[in-house]
Protein backbone atom coordinates (compact mmCIF):
# COMPACT_ATOMS: atom_id res chain seq x y z
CA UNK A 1 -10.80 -21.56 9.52
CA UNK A 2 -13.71 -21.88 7.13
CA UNK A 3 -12.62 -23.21 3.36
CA UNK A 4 -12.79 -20.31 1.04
CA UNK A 5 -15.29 -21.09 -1.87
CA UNK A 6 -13.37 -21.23 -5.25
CA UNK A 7 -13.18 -18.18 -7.32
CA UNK A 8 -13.28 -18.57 -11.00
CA UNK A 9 -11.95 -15.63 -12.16
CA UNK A 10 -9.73 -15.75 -14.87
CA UNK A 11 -9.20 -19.62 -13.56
CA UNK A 12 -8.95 -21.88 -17.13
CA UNK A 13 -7.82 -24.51 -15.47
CA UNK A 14 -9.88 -24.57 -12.51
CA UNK A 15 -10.06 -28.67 -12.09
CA UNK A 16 -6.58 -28.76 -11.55
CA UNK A 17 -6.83 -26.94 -8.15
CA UNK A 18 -7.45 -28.29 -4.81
CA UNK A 19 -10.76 -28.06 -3.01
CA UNK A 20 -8.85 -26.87 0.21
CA UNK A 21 -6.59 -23.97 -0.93
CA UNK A 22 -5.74 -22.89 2.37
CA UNK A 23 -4.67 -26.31 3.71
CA UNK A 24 -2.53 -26.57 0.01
CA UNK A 25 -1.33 -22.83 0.29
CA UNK A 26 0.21 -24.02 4.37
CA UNK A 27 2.14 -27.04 2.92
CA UNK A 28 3.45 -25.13 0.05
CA UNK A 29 4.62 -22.72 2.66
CA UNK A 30 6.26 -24.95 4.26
CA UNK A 31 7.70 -27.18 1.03
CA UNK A 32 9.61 -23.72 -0.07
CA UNK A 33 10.48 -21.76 3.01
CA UNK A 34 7.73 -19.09 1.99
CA UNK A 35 6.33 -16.20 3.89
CA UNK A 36 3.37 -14.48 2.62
CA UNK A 37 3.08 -10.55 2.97
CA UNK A 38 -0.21 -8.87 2.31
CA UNK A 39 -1.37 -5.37 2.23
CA UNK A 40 -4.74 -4.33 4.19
CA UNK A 41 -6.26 -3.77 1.27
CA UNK A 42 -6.59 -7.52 -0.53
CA UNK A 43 -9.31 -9.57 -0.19
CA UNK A 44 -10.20 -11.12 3.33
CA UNK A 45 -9.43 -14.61 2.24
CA UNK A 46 -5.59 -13.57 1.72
CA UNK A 47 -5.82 -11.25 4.54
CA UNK A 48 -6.45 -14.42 6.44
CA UNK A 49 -3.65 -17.00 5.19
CA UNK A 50 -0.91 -14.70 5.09
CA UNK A 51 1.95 -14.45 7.92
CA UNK A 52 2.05 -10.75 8.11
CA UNK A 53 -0.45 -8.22 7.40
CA UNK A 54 0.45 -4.45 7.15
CA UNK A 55 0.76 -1.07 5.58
CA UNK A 56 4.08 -0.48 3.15
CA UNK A 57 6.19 0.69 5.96
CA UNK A 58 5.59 -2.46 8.12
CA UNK A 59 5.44 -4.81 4.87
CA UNK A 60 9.29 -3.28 4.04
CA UNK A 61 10.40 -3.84 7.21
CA UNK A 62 8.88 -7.79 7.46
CA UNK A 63 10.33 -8.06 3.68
CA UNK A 64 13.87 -6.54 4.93
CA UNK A 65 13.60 -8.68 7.90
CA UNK A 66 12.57 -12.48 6.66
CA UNK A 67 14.83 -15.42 7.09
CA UNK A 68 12.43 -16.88 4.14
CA UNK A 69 13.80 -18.01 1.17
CA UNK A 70 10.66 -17.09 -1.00
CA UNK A 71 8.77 -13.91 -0.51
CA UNK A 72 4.59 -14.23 -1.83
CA UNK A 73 3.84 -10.68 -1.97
CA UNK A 74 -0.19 -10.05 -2.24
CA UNK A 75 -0.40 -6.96 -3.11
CA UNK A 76 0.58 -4.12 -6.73
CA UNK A 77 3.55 -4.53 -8.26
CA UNK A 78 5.62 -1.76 -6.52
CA UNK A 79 5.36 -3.94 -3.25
CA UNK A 80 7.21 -6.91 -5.02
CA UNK A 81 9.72 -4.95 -6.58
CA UNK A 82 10.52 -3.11 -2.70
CA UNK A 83 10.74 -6.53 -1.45
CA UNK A 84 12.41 -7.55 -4.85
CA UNK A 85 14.78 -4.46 -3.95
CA UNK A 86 15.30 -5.79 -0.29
CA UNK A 87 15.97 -9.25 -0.89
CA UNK A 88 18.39 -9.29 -4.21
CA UNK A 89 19.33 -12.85 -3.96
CA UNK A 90 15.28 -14.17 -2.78
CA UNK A 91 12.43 -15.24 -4.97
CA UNK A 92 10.04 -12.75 -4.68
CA UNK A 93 6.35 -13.84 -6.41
CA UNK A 94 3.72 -11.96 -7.62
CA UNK A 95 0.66 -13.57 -8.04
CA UNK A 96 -0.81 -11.51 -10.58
CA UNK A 97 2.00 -9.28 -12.34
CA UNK A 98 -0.94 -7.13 -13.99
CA UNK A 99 -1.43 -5.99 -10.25
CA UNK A 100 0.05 -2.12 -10.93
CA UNK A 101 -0.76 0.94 -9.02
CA UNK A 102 -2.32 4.61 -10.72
CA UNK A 103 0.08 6.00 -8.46
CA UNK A 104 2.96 4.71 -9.23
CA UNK A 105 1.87 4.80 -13.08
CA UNK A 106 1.41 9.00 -12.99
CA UNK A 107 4.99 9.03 -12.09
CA UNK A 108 6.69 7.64 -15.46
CA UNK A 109 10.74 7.52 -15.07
CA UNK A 110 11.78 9.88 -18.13
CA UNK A 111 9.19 12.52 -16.82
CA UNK A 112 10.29 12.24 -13.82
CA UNK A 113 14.30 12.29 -14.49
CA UNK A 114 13.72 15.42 -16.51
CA UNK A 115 11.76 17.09 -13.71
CA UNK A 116 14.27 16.22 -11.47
CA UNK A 117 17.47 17.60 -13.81
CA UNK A 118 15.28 21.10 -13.95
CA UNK A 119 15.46 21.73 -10.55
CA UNK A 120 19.06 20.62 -9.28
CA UNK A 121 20.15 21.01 -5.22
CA UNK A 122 16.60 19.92 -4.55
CA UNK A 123 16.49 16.47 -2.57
CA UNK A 124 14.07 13.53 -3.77
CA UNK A 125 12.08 12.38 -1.10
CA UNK A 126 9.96 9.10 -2.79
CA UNK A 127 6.63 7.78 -1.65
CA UNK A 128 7.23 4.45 -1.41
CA UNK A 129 4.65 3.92 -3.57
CA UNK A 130 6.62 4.55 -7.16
CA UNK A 131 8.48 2.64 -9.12
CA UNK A 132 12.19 0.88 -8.96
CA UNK A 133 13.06 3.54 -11.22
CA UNK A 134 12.34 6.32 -9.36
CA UNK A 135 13.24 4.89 -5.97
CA UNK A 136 16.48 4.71 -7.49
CA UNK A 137 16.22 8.60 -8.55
CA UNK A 138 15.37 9.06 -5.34
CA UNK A 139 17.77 10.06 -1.88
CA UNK A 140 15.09 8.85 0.56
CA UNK A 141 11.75 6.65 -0.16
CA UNK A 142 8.85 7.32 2.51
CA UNK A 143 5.65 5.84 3.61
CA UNK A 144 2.34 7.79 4.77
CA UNK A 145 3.70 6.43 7.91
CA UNK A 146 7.03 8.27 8.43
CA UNK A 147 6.66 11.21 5.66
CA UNK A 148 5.87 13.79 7.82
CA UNK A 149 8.86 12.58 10.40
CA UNK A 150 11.20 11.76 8.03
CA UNK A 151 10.82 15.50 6.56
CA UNK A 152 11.41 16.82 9.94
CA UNK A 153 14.96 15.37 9.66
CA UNK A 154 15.88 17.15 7.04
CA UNK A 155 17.56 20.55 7.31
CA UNK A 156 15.27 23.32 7.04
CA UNK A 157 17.36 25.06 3.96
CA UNK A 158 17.68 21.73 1.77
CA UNK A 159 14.78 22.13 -1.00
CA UNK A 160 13.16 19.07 -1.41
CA UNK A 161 11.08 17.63 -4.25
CA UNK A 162 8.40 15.47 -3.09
CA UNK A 163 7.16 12.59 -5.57
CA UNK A 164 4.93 11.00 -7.00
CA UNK A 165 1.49 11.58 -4.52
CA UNK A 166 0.54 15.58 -4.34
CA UNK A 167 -2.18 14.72 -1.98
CA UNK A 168 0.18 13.16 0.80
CA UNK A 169 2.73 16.13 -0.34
CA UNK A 170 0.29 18.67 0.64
CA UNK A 171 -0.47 16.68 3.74
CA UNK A 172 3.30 16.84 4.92
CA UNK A 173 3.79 20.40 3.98
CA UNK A 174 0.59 21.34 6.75
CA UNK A 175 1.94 18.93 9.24
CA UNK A 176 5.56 20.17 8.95
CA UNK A 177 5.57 24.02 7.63
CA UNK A 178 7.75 23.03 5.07
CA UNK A 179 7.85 24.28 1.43
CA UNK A 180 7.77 20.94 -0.89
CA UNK A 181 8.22 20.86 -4.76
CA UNK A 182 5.38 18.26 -5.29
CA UNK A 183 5.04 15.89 -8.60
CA UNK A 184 1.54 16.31 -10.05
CA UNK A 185 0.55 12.32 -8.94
CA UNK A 186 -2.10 10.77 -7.44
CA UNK A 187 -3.75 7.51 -6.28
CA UNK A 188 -7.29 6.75 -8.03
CA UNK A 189 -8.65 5.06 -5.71
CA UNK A 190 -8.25 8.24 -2.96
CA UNK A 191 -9.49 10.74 -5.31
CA UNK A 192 -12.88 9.20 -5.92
CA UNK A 193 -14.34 9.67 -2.33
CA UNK A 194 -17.35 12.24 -2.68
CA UNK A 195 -17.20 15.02 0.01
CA UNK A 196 -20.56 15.54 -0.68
CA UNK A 197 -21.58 12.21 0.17
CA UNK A 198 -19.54 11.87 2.80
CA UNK A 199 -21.22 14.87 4.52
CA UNK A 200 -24.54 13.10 4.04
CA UNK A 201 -23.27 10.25 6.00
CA UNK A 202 -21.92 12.46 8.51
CA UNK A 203 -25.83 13.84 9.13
CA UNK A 204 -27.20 10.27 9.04
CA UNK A 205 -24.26 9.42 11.65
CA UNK A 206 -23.43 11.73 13.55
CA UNK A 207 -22.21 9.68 15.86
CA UNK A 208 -19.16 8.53 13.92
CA UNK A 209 -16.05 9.67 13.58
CA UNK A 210 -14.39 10.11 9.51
CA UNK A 211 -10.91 8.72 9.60
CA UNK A 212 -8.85 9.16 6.26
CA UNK A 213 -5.93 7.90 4.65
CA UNK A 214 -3.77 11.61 3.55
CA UNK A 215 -3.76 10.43 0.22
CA UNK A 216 -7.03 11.68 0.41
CA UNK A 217 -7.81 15.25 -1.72
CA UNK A 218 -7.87 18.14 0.85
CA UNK A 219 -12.01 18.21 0.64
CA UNK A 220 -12.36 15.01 2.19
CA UNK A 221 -9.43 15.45 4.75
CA UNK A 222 -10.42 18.49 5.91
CA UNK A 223 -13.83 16.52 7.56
CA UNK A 224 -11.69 13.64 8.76
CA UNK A 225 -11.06 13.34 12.88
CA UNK A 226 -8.33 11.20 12.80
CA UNK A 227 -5.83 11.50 9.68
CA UNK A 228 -3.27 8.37 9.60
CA UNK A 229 -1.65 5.44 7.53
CA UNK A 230 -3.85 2.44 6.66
CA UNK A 231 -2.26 0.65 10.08
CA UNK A 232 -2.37 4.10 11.98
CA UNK A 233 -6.49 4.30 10.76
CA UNK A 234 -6.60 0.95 12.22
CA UNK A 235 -4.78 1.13 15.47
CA UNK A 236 -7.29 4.41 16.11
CA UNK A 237 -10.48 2.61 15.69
CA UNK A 238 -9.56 0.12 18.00
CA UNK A 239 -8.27 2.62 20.47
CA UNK A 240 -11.36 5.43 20.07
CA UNK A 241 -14.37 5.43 22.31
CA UNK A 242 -16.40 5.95 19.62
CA UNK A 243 -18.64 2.46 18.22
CA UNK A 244 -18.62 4.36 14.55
CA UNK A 245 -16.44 5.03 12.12
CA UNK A 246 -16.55 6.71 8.53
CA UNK A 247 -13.38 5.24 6.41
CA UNK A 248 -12.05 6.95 3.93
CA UNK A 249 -9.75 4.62 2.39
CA UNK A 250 -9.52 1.58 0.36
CA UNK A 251 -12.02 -0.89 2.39
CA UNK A 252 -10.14 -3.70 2.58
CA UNK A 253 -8.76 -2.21 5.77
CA UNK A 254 -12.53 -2.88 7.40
CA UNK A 255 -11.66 -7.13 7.45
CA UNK A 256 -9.14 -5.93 10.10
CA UNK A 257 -11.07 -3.46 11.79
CA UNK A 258 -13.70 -6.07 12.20
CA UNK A 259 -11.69 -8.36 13.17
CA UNK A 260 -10.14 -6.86 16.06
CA UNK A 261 -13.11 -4.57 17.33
CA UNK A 262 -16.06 -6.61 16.03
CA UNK A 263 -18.44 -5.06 18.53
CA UNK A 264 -17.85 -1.66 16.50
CA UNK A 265 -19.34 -0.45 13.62
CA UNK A 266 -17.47 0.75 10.03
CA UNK A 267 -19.15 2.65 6.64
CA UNK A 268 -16.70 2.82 3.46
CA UNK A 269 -16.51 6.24 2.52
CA UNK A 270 -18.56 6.64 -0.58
CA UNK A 271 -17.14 7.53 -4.22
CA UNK A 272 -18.55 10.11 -6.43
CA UNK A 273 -20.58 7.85 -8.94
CA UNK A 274 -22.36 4.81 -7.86
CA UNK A 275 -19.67 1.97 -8.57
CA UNK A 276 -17.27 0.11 -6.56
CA UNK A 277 -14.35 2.70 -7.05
CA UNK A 278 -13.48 2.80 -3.98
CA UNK A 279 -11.86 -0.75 -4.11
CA UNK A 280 -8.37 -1.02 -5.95
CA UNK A 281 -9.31 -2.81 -9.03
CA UNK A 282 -5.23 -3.50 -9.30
CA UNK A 283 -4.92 -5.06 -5.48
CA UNK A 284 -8.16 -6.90 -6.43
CA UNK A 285 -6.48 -8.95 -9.17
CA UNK A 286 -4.84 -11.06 -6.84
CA UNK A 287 -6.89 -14.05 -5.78
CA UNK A 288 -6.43 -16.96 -3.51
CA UNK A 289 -5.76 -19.40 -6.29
CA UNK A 290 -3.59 -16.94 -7.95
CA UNK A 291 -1.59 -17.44 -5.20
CA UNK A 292 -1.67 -20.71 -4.45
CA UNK A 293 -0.72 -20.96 -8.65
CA UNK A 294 2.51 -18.68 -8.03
CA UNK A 295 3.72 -20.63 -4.91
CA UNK A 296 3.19 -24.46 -6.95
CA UNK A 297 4.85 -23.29 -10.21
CA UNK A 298 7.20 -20.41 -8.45
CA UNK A 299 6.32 -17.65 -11.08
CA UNK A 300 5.43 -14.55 -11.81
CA UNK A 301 8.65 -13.82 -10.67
CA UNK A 302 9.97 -10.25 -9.92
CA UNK A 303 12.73 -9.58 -11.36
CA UNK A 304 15.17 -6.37 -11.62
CA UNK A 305 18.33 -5.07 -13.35
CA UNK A 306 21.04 -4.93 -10.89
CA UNK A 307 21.83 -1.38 -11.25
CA UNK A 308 18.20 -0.32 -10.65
CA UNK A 309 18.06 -2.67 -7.72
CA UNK A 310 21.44 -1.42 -6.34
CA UNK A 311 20.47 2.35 -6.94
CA UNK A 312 17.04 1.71 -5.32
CA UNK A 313 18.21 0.33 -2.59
CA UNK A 314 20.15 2.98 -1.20
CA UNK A 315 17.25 5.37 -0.51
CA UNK A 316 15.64 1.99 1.10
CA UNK A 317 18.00 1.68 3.96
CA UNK A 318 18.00 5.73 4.71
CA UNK A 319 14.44 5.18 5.11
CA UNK A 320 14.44 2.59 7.30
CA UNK A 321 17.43 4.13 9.30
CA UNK A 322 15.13 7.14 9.84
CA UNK A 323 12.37 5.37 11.06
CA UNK A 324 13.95 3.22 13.49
């Protein structure tokens, strides 16, 4: 494994860290009983040094699952706080606490709790990505992994609102027939992919196949082949015949894809303006000497009230129960 060079953003105190982060980042691993869970879409670098790699369904279930005393969590601050909610009695670290989500942000709690008093009898169904507040509004949190099958469990006369992602709501609603009260939220990094671009590359490439994330808008989905999670996009690329792919989600995913089918070919689905807007400016806060910071010093620490975690938890473990 090749030594990552040293990034100097936002690093002040850049002299005090050591040349080989990775080596430094292993025995501080070891020193605290740490595991380090990362989403697919940080930077390679983190991608490489962390223990388990995933989407938020698989990170909940390595976070619910760890025998670790301290939980690293690179990736937004809704992760933490899952893993926070998880693991009451664990240090869970953050390395960059300004690491939020636009998602989880167009979902604010006293909105939401006032939306949710207008329309009683209706059951909250939570994309995971929210925050600890609404989780613990919620009767059941969800991932773009088990949405459409955990809606399938529900009876077909209990109204259900559907929160905070409209995109993945409408998503659900074609994939199960069912009638969903949806909150008016989105994810900006999802709603910046240009159709019309993304029918250009389609012409240049007509070889490849488009495979989107369904927090995609319903412009871009409606070109994609293969429609799936972050690990489901992933698993299909490596499974397809086909050498090309068109992705239509946050590109950190491609470090995998590479990775494991190397001999194939992948093009980021292209925003509207001509920026890097496609890339999660929040998940891109984290950096490898962020984290290696947060494991030496053991902060920024999430931490919760115990009646939010408590509530919060609840709709957790029905989750996870449902997608066994």
């Amino acid at each position: 494994m090749l030594t990552p060079v040293l990034d100097r953003r936002d690093r002040p105190s850049l002299d005090a860290l050591p040349y080989d982060l990775f080596g430094a980042i292993q025995t501080l691993k070891q020193d605290l009983n740490a595991v380090i869970l990362a989403h697919y879409y940080q930077d390679s670098e983190i991608q490489d040094i962390a223990d388990y790699i995933g989407d938020s369904l698989g990170l909940s279930q390595q976070a619910a699952s760890t025998s670790a005393d301290v939980i690293v969590f690179a990736g937004v601050h809704f992760m933490a706080e899952t893993a926070k909610i998880l693991n009451p009695h664990k240090l869970v670290l953050l390395p960059d606490l300004a690491a939020g989500c636009s998602l989880a942000d167009s979902c604010p709690p006293a909105a939401f709790a006032q939306f949710k008093a207008n329309h009683p009898g209706h059951l909250v169904i939570s994309y995971i990505n929210c925050t600890a507040e609404i989780k613990a509004m919620s009767d059941i949190i969800c991932t773009s992994s088990n949405a459409v099958r955990i809606v399938q469990q529900i009876p077909a006369d209990q109204p259900i609102i559907f929160a905070p992602d409209r995109n993945l709501g409408r998503y659900v609603m074609e994939q199960t027939g069912r009638e969903l009260l949806l909150w008016q939220g989105s994810c900006m990094v999802h709603e910046t992919f240009s159709e019309k671009k993304l029918v250009q590359l389609q012409i240049q490439y007509p070889d490849a196949e488009v495979i989107a994330h369904p927090e995609c808008e319903t412009s871009v989905l409606r070109h994609a082949n293969f429609i799936g999670s972050t690990t489901a996009l992933l698993k299909y690329s490596q499974q397809s015949d086909r050498q090309r792919f068109i992705v239509a989600t946050e590109p950190g995913i491609i470090h995998q894809m590479q990775k494991q089918a190397p001999e194939k070919h992948y093009i980021p689905a292209p925003p509207i303006n001509n920026c890097a807007c496609n890339e999660c400016p929040h998940m891109r806060l984290n950096t490898l000497e962020k984290l290696y910071l947060a494991m030496k010093h053991r902060t920024p620490e999430i931490t919760l009230s115990p009646d939010i975690q408590a509530a919060a938890l609840r709709p957790m473990q029905r989750m996870l129960e449902m997608s066994i």
